[in-house]
Protein backbone atom coordinates (compact mmCIF):
# COMPACT_ATOMS: atom_id res chain seq x y z
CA UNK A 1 0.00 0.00 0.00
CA UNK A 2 2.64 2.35 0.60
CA UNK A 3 4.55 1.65 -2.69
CA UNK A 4 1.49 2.80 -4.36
CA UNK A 5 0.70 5.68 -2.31
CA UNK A 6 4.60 6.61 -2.85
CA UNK A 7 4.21 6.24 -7.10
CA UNK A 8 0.36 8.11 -6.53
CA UNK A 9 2.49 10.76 -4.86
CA UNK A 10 5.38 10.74 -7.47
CA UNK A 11 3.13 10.89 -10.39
CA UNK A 12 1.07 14.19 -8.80
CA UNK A 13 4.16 15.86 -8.34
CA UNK A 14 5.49 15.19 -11.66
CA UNK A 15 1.93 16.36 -13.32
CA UNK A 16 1.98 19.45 -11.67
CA UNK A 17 5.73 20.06 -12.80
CA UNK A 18 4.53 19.65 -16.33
CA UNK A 19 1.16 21.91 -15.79
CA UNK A 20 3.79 24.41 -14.53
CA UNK A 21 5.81 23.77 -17.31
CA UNK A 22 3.40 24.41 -19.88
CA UNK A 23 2.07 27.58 -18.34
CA UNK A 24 5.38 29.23 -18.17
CA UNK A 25 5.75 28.28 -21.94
CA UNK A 26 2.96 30.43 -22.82
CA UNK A 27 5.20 33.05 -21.47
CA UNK A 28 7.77 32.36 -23.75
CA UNK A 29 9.31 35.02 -26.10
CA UNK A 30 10.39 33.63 -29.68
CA UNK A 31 12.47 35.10 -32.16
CA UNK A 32 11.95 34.61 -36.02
CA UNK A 33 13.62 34.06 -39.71
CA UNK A 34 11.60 35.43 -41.92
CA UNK A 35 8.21 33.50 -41.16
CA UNK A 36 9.89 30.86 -39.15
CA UNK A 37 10.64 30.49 -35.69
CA UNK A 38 14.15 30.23 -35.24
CA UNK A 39 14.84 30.03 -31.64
CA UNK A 40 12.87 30.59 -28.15
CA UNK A 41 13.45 32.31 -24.70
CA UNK A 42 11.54 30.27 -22.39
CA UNK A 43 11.89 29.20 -18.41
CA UNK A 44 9.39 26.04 -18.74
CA UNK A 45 12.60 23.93 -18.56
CA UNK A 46 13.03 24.76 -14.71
CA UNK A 47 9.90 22.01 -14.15
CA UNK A 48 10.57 19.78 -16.83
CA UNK A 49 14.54 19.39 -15.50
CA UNK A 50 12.88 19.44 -12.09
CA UNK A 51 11.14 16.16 -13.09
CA UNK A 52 14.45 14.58 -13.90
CA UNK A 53 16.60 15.95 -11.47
CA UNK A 54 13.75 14.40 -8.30
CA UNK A 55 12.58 11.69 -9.95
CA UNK A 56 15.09 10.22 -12.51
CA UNK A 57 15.56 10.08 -16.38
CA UNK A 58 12.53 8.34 -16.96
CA UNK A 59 10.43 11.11 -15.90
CA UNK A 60 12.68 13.72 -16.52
CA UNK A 61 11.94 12.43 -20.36
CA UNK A 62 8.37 12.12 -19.96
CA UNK A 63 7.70 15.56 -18.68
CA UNK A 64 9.76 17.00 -21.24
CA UNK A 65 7.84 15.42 -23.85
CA UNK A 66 4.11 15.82 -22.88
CA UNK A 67 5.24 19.37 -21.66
CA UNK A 68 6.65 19.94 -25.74
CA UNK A 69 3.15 17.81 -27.04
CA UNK A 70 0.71 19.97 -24.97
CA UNK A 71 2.50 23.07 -25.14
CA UNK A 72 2.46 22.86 -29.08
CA UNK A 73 -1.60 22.44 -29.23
CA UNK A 74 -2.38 25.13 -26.83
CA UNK A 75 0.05 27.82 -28.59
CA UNK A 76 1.07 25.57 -32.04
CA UNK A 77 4.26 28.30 -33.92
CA UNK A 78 4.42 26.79 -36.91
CA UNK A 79 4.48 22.75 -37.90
CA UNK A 80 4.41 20.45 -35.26
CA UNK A 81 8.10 18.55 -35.69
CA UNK A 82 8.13 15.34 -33.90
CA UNK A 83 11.82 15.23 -34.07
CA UNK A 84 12.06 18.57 -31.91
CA UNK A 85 9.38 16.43 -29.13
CA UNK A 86 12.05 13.99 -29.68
CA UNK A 87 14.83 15.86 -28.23
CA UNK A 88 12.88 17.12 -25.88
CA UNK A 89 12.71 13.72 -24.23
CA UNK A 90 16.59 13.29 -25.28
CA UNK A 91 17.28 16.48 -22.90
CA UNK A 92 15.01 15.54 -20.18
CA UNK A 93 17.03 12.04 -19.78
CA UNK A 94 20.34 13.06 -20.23
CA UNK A 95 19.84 15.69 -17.23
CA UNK A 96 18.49 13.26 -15.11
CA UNK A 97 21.18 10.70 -16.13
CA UNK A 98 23.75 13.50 -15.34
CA UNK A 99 22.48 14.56 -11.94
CA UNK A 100 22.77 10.84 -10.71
CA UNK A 101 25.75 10.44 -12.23
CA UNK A 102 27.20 13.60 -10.49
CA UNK A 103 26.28 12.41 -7.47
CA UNK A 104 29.41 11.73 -5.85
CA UNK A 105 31.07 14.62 -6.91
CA UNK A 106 33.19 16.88 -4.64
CA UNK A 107 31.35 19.98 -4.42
CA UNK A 108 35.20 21.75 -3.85
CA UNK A 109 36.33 20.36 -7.54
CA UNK A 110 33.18 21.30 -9.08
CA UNK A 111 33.34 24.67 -7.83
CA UNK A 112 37.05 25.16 -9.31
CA UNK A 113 36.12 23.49 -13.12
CA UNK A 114 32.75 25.98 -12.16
CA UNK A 115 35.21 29.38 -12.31
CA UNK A 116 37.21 27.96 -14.93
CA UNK A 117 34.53 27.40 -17.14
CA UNK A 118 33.44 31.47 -17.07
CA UNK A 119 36.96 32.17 -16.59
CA UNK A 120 37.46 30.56 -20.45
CA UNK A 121 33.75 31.93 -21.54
CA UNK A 122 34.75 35.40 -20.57
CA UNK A 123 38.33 34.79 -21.93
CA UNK A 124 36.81 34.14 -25.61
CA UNK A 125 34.15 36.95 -25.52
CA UNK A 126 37.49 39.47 -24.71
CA UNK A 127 39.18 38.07 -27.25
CA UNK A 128 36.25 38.16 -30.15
CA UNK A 129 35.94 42.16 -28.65
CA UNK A 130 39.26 42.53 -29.19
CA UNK A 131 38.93 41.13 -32.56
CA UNK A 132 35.92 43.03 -33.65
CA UNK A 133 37.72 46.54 -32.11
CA UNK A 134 41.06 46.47 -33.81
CA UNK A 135 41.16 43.91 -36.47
CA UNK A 136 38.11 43.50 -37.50
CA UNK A 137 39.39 42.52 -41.09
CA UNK A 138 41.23 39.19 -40.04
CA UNK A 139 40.11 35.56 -40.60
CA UNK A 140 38.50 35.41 -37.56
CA UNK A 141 37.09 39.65 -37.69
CA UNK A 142 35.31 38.11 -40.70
CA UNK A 143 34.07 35.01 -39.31
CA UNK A 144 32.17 36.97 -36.46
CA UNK A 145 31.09 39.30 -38.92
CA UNK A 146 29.71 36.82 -40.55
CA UNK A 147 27.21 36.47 -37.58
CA UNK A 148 25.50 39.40 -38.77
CA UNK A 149 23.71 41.14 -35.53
CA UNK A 150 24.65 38.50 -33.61
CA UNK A 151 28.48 38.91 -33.24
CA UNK A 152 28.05 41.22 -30.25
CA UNK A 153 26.57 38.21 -28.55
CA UNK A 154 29.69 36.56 -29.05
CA UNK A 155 31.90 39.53 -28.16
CA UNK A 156 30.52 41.89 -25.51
CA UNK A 157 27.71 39.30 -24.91
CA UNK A 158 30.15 36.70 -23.69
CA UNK A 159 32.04 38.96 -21.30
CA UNK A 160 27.93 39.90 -19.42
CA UNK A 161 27.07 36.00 -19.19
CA UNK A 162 30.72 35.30 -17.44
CA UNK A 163 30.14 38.33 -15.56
CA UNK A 164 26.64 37.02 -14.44
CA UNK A 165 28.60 33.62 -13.50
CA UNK A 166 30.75 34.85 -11.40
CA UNK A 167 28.08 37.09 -9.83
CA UNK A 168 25.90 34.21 -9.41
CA UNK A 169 29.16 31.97 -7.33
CA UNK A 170 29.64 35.33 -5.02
CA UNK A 171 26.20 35.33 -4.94
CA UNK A 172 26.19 31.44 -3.41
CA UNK A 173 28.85 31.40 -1.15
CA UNK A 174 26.99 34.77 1.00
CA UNK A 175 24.14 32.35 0.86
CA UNK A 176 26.05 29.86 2.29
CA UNK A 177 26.91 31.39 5.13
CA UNK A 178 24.00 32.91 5.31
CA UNK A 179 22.22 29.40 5.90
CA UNK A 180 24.34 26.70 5.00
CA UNK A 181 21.76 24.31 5.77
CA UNK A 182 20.16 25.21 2.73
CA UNK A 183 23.56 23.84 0.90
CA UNK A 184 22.50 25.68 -2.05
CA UNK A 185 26.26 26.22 -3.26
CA UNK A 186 26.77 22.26 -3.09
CA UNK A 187 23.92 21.53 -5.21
CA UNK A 188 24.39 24.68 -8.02
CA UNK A 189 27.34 23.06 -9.91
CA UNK A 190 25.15 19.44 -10.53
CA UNK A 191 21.91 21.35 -11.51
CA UNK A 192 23.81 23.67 -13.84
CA UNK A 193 26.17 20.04 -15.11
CA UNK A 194 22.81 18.75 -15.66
CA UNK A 195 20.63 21.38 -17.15
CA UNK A 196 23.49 22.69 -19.23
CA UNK A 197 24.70 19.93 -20.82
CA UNK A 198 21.57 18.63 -21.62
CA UNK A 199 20.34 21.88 -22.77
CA UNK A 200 23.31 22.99 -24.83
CA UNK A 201 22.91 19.19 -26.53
CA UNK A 202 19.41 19.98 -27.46
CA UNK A 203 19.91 23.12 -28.81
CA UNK A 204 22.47 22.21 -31.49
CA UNK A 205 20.16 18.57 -31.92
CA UNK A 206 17.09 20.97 -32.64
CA UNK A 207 19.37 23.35 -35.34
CA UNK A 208 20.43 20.32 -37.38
CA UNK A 209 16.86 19.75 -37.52
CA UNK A 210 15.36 22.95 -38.25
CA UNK A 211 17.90 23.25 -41.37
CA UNK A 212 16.79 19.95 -42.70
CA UNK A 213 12.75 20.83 -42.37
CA UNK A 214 13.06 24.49 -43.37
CA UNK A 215 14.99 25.26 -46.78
CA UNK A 216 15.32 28.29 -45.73
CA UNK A 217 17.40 27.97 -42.59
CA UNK A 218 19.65 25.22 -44.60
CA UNK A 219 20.69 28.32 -46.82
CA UNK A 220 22.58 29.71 -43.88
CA UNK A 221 26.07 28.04 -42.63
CA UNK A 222 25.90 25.71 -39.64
CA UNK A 223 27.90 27.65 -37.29
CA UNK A 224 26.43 31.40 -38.23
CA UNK A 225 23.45 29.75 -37.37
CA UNK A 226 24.31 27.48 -33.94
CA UNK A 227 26.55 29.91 -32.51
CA UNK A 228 23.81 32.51 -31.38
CA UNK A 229 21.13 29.95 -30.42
CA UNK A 230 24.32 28.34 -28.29
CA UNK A 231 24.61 31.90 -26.12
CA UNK A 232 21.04 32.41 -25.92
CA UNK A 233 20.92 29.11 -24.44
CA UNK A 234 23.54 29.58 -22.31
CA UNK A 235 21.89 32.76 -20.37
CA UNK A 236 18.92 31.01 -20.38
CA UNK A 237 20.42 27.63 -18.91
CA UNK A 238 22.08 30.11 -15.98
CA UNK A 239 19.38 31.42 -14.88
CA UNK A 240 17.27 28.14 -14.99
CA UNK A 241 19.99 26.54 -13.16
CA UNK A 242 20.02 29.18 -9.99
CA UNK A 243 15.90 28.52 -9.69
CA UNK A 244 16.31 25.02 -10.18
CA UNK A 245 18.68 24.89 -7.05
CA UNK A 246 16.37 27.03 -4.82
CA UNK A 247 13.47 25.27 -5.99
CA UNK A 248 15.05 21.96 -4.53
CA UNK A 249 16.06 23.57 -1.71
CA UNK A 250 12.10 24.38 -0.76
CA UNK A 251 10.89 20.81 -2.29
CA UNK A 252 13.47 19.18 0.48
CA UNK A 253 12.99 20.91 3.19
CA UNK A 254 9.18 21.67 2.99
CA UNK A 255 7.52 18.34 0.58
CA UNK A 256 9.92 15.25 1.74
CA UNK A 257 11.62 14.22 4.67
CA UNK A 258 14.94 13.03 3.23
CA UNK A 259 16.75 15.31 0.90
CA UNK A 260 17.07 14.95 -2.79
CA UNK A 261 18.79 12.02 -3.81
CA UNK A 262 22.59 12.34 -5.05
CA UNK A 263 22.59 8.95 -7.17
C-alpha cells in the first residue's frame, strides 16, 4: 500500500511540474527568420529538468515530452516537428542521467572546473571584442562578422554571461553562510552540469533539424546559425539553473523528509 501511495504521490508531483511547465511556456518570447521560428526564450525547462533531477531520467523524459506535445496544441508556432518532441525527451534524460551520475562529486572540484569554465567563456568573448575593435578585417574579424547582428553576442555578450557567472558563485557562497543548511552552493554546480549539458545538446540537436525541415534555414552556414542559439541558451540555462537549485532547496525541506537524492 505504501509503494502505491509513494508512485500516486510521485506521479502528482510530476503532473503538476509539467502543468507548470506548460504555463510558463505560454510566457515564452520567440524570435523569427523570416516567417519561421528560429529560436525561443523560455523558463518552462526549470519544471521539466525538475522532473528529472527528483525523480530520474525516466520522468525527466516524460515531462519534457508531454510538456513539448501539450504546449504545441495550446500555442502551435508553426508545424508540429516530432523530431524537436524527440529531443525534448533526449534532454530531459540526459539531465536526469547526469544529476545521478554527479552524485558523488566533490562539491570543492566542481566549484574550481565551475570558475574555470566562465573564466574561459569570458576569456573568448574578450578576445572576439578585441577582434571586432582592432582587427576586425582578419580571418576570424570576418568570421564573427559573418554572424550578422549577432556577433556582439559573441563579443561583448560573452564577457555579461561570465560576468553574471561569477556574480551568481559570489552570490552562493553569501548564501552559504547565510544558511548553509540550505547547501545551495553544493547543489548549483550538478543542476547547472545537468541542465546545461543537456540543454546545450538539445539546442544544437534541434538546429540540425530545423535546417533539414526548413529550406530556408539550410541556406545559412551551420555555425552562423548554432553559434547565437548556443549563447542564448547559455543565459537562459544560468538562470534556470540558480531557480532550479532554490526550488530543490524548498521541495526538500518543505515536501519530503529526506533530501534529494545524489545517485
Amino acid at each position: 500500500m505504501s509503494k502505491n501511495r509513494h508512485a500516486v504521490k510521485r506521479i502528482a508531483h510530476v503532473s503538476l511540474l509539467i502543468t507548470l511547465a506548460i504555463v510558463i511556456r505560454n510566457l515564452s518570447y520567440s524570435f523569427y527568420i523570416g516567417s519561421i521560428m528560429a529560436t525561443r526564450i523560455s523558463f518552462s525547462g526549470i519544471f521539466t529538468r525538475m522532473a528529472a533531477i527528483l525523480f530520474g531520467p525516466v520522468y525527466g523524459g516524460l515531462a519534457s515530452g508531454i510538456q513539448d506535445i501539450i504546449g504545441y496544441l495550446i500555442k502551435p508556432e508553426g508545424p508540429f516537428i516530432p523530431w524537436l518532441t524527440l529531443t525534448a525527451i533526449i534532454g530531459g534524460v540526459v539531465a536526469g542521467f547526469l544529476w545521478r551520475w554527479t552524485g558523488k562529486a566533490d562539491s570543492i572540484k566542481a566549484g574550481r572546473c565551475y570558475l574555470l569554465f566562465f573564466a574561459c567563456i569570458g576569456l573568448i568573448g574578450g578576445i572576439n571584442l578585441l577582434v571586432l575593435s582592432v582587427w576586425p578585417d582578419s580571418f576570424w574579424g570576418r568570421v564573427l562578422d559573418g554572424i550578422g547582428k549577432n556577433k556582439d553576442l559573441a563579443a561583448s555578450g560573452l564577457v555579461v554571461f561570465a560576468g553574471i557567472g561569477f556574480a551568481l558563485y559570489l552570490f552562493n557562497l553569501l548564501i552559504k553562510r547565510l544558511n548553509s543548511k540550505w547547501q545551495v552552493n553544493e547543489q548549483f554546480f550538478r543542476v547547472l552540469l545537468a541542465v546545461g549539458v543537456a540543454g546545450l545538446l538539445v539546442t544544437t540537436l534541434n538546429t540540425w533539424i530545423l535546417q533539414i525541415v526548413f529550406p530556408e534555414l539550410a541556406a545559412i552556414d551551420f555555425l552562423v546559425f548554432l553559434i547565437p542559439r548556443l549563447i542564448k541558451e547559455a543565459f537562459v540555462v544560468l538562470v534556470q539553473a540558480y531557480l532550479i537549485t532554490f526550488l530543490l532547496s524548498i521541495y526538500n525541506r518543505y515536501f519530503v523528509v529526506e533530501p534529494v537524492p545524489s545517485r
